[in-house]
PDB file of N, CA and C in Angstrom:
ATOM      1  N   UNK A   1      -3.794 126.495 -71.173  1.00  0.00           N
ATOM      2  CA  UNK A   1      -3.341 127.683 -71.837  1.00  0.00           C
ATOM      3  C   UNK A   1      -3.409 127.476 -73.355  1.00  0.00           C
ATOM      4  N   UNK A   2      -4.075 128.319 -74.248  1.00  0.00           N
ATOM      5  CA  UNK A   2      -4.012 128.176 -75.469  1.00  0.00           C
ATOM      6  C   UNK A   2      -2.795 128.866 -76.333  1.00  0.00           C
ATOM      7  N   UNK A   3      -3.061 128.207 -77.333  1.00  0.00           N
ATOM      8  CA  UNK A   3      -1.641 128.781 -78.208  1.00  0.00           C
ATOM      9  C   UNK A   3      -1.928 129.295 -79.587  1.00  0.00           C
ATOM     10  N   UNK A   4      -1.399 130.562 -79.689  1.00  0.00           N
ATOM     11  CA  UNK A   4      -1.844 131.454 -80.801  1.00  0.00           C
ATOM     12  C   UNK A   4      -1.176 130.722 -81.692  1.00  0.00           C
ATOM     13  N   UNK A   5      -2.051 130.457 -82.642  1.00  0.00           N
ATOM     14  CA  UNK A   5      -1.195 129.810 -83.919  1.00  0.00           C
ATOM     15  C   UNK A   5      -1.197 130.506 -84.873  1.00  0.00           C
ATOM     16  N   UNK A   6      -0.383 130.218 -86.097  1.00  0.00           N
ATOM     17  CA  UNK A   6       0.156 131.026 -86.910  1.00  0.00           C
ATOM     18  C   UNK A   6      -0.300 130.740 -88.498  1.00  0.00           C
ATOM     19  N   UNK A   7      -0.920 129.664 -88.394  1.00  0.00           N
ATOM     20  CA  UNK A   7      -1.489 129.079 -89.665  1.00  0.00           C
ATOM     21  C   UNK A   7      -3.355 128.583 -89.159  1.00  0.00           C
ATOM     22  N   UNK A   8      -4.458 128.732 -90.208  1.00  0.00           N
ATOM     23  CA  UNK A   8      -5.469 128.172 -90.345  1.00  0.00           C
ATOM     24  C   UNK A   8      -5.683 127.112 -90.927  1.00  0.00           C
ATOM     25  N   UNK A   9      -6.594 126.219 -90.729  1.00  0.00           N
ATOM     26  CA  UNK A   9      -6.879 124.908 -92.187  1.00  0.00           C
ATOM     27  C   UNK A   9      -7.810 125.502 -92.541  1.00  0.00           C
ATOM     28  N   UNK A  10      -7.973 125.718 -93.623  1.00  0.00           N
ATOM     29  CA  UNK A  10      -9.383 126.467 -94.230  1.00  0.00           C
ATOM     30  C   UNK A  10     -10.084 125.824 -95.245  1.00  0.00           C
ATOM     31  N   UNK A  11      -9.376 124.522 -95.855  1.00  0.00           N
ATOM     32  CA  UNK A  11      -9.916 123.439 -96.670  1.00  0.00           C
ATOM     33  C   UNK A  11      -9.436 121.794 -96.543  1.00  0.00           C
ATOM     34  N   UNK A  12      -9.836 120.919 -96.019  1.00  0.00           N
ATOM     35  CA  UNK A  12      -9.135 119.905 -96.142  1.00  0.00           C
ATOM     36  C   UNK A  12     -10.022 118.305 -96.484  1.00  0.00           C
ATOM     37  N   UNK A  13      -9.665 117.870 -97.256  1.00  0.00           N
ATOM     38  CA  UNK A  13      -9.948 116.415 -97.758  1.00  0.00           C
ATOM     39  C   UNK A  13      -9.546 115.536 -97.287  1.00  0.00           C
ATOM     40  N   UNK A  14     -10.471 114.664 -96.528  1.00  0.00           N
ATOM     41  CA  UNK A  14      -9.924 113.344 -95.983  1.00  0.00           C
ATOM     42  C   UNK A  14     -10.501 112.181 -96.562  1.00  0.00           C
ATOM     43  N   UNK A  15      -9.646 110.941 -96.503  1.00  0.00           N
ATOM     44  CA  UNK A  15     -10.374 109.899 -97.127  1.00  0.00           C
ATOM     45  C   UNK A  15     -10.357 108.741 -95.505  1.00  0.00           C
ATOM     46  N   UNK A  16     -11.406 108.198 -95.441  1.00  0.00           N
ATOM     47  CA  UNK A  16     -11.115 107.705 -93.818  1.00  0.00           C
ATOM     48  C   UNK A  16     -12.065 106.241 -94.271  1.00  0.00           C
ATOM     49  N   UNK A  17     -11.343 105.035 -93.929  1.00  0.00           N
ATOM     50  CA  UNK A  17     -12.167 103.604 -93.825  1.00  0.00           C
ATOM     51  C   UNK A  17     -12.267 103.569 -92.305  1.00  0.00           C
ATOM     52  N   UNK A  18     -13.779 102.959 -92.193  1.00  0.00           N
ATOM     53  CA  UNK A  18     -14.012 102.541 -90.934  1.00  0.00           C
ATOM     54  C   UNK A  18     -14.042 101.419 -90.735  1.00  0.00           C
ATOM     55  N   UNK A  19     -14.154 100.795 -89.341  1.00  0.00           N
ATOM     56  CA  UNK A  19     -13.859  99.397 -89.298  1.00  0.00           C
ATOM     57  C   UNK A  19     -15.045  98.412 -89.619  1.00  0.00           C
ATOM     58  N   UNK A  20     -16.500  98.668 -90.234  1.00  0.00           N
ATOM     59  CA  UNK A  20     -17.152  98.390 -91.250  1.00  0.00           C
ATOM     60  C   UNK A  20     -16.944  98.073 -92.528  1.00  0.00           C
ATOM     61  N   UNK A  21     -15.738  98.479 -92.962  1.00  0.00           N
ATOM     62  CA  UNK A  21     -15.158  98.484 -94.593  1.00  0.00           C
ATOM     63  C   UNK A  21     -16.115  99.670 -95.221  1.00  0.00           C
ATOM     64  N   UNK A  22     -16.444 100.438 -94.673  1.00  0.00           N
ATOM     65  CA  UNK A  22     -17.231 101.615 -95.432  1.00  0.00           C
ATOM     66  C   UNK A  22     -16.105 102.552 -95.724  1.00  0.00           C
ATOM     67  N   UNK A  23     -15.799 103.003 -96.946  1.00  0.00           N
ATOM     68  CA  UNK A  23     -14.996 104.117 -97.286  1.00  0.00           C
ATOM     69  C   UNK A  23     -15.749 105.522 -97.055  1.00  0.00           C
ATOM     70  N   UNK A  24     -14.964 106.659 -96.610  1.00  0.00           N
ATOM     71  CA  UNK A  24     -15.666 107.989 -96.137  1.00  0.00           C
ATOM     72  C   UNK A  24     -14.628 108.833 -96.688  1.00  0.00           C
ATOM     73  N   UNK A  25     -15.527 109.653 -97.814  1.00  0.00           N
ATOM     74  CA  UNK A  25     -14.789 111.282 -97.850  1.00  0.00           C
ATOM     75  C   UNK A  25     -15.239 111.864 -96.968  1.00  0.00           C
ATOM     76  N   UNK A  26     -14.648 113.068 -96.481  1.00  0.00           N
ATOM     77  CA  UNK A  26     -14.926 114.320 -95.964  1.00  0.00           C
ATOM     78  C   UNK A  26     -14.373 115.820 -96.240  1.00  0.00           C
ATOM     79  N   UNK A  27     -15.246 116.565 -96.636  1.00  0.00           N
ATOM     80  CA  UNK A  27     -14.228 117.921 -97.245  1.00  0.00           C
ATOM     81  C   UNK A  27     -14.883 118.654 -96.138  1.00  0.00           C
ATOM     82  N   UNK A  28     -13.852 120.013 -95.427  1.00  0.00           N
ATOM     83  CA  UNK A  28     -14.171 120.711 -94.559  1.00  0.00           C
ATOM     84  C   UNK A  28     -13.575 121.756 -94.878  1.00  0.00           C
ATOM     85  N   UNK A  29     -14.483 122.864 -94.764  1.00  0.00           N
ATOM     86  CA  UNK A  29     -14.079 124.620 -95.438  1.00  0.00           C
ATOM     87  C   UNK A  29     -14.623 125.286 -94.414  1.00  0.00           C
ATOM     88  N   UNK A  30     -13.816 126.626 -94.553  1.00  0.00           N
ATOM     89  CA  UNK A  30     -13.679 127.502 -93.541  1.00  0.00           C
ATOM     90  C   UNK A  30     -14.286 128.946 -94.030  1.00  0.00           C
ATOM     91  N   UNK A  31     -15.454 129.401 -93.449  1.00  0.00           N
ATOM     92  CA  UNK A  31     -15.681 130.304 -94.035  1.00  0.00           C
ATOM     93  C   UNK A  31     -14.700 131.730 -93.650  1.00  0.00           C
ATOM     94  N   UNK A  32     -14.295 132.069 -94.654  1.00  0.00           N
ATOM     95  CA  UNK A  32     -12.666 133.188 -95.269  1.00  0.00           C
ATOM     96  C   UNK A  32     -13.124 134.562 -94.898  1.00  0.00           C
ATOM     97  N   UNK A  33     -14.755 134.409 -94.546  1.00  0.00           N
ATOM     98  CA  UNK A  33     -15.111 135.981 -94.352  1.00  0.00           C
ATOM     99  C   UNK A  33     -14.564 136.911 -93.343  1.00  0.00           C
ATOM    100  N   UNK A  34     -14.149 135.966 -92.148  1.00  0.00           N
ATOM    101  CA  UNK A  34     -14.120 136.597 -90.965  1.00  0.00           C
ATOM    102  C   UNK A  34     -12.496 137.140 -90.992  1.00  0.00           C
ATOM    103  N   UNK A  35     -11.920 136.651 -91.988  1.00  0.00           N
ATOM    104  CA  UNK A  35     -10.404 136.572 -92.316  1.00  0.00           C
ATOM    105  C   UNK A  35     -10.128 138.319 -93.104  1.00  0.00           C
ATOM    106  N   UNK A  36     -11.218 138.915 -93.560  1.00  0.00           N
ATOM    107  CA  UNK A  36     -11.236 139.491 -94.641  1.00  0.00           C
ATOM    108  C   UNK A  36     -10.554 140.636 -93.931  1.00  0.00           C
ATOM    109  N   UNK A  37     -10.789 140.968 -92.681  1.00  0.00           N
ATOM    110  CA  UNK A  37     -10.427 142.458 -92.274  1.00  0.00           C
ATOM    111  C   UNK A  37      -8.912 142.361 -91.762  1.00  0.00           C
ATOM    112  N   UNK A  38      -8.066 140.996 -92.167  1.00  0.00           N
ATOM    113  CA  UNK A  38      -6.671 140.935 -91.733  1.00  0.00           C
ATOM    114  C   UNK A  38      -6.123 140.783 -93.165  1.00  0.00           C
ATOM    115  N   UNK A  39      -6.581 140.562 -94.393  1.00  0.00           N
ATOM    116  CA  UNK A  39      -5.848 140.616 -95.386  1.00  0.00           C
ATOM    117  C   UNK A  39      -6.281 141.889 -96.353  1.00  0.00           C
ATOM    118  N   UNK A  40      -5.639 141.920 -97.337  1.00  0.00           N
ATOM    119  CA  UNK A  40      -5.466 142.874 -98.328  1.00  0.00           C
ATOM    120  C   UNK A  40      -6.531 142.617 -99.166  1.00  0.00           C
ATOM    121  N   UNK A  41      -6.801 143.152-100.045  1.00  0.00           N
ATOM    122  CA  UNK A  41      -8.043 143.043-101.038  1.00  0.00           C
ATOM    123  C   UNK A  41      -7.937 142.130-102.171  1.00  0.00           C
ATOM    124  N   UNK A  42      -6.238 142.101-102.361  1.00  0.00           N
ATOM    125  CA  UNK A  42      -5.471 141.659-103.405  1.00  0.00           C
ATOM    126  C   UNK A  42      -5.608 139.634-103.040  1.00  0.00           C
ATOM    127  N   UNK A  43      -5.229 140.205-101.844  1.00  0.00           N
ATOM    128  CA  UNK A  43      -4.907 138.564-101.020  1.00  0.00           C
ATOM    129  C   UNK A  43      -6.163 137.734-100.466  1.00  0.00           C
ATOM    130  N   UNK A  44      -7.434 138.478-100.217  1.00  0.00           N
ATOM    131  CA  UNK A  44      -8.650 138.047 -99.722  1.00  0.00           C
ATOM    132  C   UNK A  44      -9.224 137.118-101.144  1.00  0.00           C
ATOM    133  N   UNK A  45      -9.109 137.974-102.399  1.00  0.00           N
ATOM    134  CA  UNK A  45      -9.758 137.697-103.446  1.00  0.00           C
ATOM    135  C   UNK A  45      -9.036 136.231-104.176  1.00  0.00           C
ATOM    136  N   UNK A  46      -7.804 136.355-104.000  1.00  0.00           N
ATOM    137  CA  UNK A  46      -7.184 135.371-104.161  1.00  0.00           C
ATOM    138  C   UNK A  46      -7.377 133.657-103.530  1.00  0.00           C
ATOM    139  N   UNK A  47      -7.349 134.397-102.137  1.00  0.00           N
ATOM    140  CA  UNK A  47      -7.551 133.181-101.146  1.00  0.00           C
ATOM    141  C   UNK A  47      -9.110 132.694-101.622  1.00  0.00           C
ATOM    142  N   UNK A  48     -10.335 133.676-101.970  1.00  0.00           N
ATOM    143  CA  UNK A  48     -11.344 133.175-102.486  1.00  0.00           C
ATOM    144  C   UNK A  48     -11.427 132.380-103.513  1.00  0.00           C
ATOM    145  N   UNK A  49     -10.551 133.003-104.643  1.00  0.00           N
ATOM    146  CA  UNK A  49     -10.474 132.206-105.657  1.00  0.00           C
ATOM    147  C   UNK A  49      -9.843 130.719-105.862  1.00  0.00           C
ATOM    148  N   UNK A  50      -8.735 130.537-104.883  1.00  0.00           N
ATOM    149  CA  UNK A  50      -8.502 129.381-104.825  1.00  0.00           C
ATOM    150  C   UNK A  50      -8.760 128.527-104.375  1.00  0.00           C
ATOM    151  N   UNK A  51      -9.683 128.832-102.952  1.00  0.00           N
ATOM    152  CA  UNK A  51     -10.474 127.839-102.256  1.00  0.00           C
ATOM    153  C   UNK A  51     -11.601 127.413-103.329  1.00  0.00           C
ATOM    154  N   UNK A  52     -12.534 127.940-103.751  1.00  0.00           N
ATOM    155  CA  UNK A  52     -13.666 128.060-104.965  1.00  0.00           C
ATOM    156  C   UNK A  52     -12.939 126.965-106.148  1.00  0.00           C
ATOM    157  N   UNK A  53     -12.043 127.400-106.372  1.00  0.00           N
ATOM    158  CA  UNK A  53     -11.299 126.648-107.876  1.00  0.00           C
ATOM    159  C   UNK A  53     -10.829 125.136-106.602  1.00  0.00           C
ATOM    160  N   UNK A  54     -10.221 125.016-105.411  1.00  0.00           N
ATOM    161  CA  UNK A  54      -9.662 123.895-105.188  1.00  0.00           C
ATOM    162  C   UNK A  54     -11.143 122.937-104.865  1.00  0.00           C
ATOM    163  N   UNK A  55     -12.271 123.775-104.573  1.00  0.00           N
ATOM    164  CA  UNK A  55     -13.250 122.688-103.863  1.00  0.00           C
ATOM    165  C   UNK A  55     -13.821 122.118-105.570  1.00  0.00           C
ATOM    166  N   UNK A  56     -13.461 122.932-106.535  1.00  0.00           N
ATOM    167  CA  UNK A  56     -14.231 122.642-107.717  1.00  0.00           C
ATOM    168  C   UNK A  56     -13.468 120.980-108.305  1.00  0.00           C
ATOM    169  N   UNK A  57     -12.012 120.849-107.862  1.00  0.00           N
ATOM    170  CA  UNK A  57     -11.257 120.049-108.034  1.00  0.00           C
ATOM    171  C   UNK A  57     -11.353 119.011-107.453  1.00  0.00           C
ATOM    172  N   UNK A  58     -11.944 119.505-106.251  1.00  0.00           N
ATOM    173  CA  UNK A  58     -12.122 117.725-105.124  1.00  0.00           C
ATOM    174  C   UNK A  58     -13.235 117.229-105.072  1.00  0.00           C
ATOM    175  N   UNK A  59     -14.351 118.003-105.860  1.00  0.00           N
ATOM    176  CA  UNK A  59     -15.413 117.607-105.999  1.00  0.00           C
ATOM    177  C   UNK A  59     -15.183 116.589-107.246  1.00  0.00           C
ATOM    178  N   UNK A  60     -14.299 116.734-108.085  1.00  0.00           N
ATOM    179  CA  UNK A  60     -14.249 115.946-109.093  1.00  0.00           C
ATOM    180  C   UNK A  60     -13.274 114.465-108.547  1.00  0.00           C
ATOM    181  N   UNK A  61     -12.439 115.023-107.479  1.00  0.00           N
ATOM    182  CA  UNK A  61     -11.720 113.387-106.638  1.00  0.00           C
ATOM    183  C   UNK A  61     -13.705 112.735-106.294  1.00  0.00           C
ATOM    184  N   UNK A  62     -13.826 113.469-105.438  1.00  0.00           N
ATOM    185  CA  UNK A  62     -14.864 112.699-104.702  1.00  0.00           C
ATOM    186  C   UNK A  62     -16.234 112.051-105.695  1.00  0.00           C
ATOM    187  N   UNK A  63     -16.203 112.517-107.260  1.00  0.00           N
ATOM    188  CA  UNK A  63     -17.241 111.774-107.852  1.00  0.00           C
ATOM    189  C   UNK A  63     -16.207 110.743-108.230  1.00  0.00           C
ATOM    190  N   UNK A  64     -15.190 110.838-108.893  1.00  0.00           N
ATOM    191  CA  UNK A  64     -14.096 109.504-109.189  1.00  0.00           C
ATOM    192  C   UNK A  64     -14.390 108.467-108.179  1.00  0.00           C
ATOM    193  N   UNK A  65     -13.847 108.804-107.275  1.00  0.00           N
ATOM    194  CA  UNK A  65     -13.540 108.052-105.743  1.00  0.00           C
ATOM    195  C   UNK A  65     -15.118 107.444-105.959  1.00  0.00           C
ATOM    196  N   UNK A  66     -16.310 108.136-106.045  1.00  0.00           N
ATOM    197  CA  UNK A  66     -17.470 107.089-105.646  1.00  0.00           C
ATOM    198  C   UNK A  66     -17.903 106.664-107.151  1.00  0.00           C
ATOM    199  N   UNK A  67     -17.383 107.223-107.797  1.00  0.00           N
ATOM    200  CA  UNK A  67     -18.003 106.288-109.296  1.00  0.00           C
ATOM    201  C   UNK A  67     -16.972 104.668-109.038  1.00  0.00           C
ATOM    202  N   UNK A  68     -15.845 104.687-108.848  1.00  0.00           N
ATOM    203  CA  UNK A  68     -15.188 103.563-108.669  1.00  0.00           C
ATOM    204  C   UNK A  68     -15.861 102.759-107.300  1.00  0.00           C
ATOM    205  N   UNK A  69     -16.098 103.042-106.547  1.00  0.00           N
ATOM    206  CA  UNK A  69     -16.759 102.287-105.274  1.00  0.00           C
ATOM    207  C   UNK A  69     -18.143 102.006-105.581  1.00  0.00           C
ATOM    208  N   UNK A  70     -19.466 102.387-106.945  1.00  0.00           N
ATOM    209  CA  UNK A  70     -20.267 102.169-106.978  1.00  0.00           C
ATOM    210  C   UNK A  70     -20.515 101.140-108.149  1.00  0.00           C
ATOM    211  N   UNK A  71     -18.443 100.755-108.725  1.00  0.00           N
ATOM    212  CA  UNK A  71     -18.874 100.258-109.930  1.00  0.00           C
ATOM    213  C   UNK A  71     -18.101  98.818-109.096  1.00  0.00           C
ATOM    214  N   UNK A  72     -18.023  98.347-108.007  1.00  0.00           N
ATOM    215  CA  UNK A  72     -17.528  97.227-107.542  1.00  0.00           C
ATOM    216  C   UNK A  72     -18.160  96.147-107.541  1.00  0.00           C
ATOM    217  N   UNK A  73     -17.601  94.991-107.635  1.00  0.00           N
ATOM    218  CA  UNK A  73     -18.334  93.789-107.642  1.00  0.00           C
ATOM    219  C   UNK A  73     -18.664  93.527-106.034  1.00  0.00           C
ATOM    220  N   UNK A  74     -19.384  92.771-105.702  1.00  0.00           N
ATOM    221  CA  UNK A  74     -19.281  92.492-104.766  1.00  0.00           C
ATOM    222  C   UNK A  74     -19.494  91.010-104.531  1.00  0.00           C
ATOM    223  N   UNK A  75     -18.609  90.350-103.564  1.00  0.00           N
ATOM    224  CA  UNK A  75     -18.832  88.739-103.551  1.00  0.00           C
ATOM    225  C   UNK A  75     -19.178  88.669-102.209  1.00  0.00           C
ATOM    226  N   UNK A  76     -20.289  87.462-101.557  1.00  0.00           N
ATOM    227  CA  UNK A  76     -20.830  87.219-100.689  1.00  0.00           C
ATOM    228  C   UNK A  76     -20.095  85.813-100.036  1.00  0.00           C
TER     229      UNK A  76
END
């Protein structure tokens, strides 16, 4: 039986090590379109704008995050 839920994830950033020692981002977005005919015009545009402005933000974690992992030493 499924369960109507009450909230979406519509953006989320993960940082995940595997048991390789490989570090992994992952960003996952939800396309908001299908959302459009349950919100307001006020609230659609919004939710656009902040997803747009938050991915613009984690794009800047995720060059940090790999400028520091590409500037590592590495010992053998």
């Amino acid at each position: 039986m499924r369960t109507k839920r009450e909230e979406a994830r519509l953006l989320s950033y993960t940082l995940l090590y595997d048991k390789t020692g490989k570090l992994i981002t992952e960003r996952v977005s939800t396309d908001i379109e299908k959302l459009k005919k349950f919100l307001t015009v006020e609230d659609y545009n919004l939710l656009k704008t902040t997803i747009r402005e938050t991915t613009i933000e984690l794009d800047k974690i995720h060059n940090k995050i790999e400028a520091h992992l590409n500037g590592r030493i590495f010992n053998d």
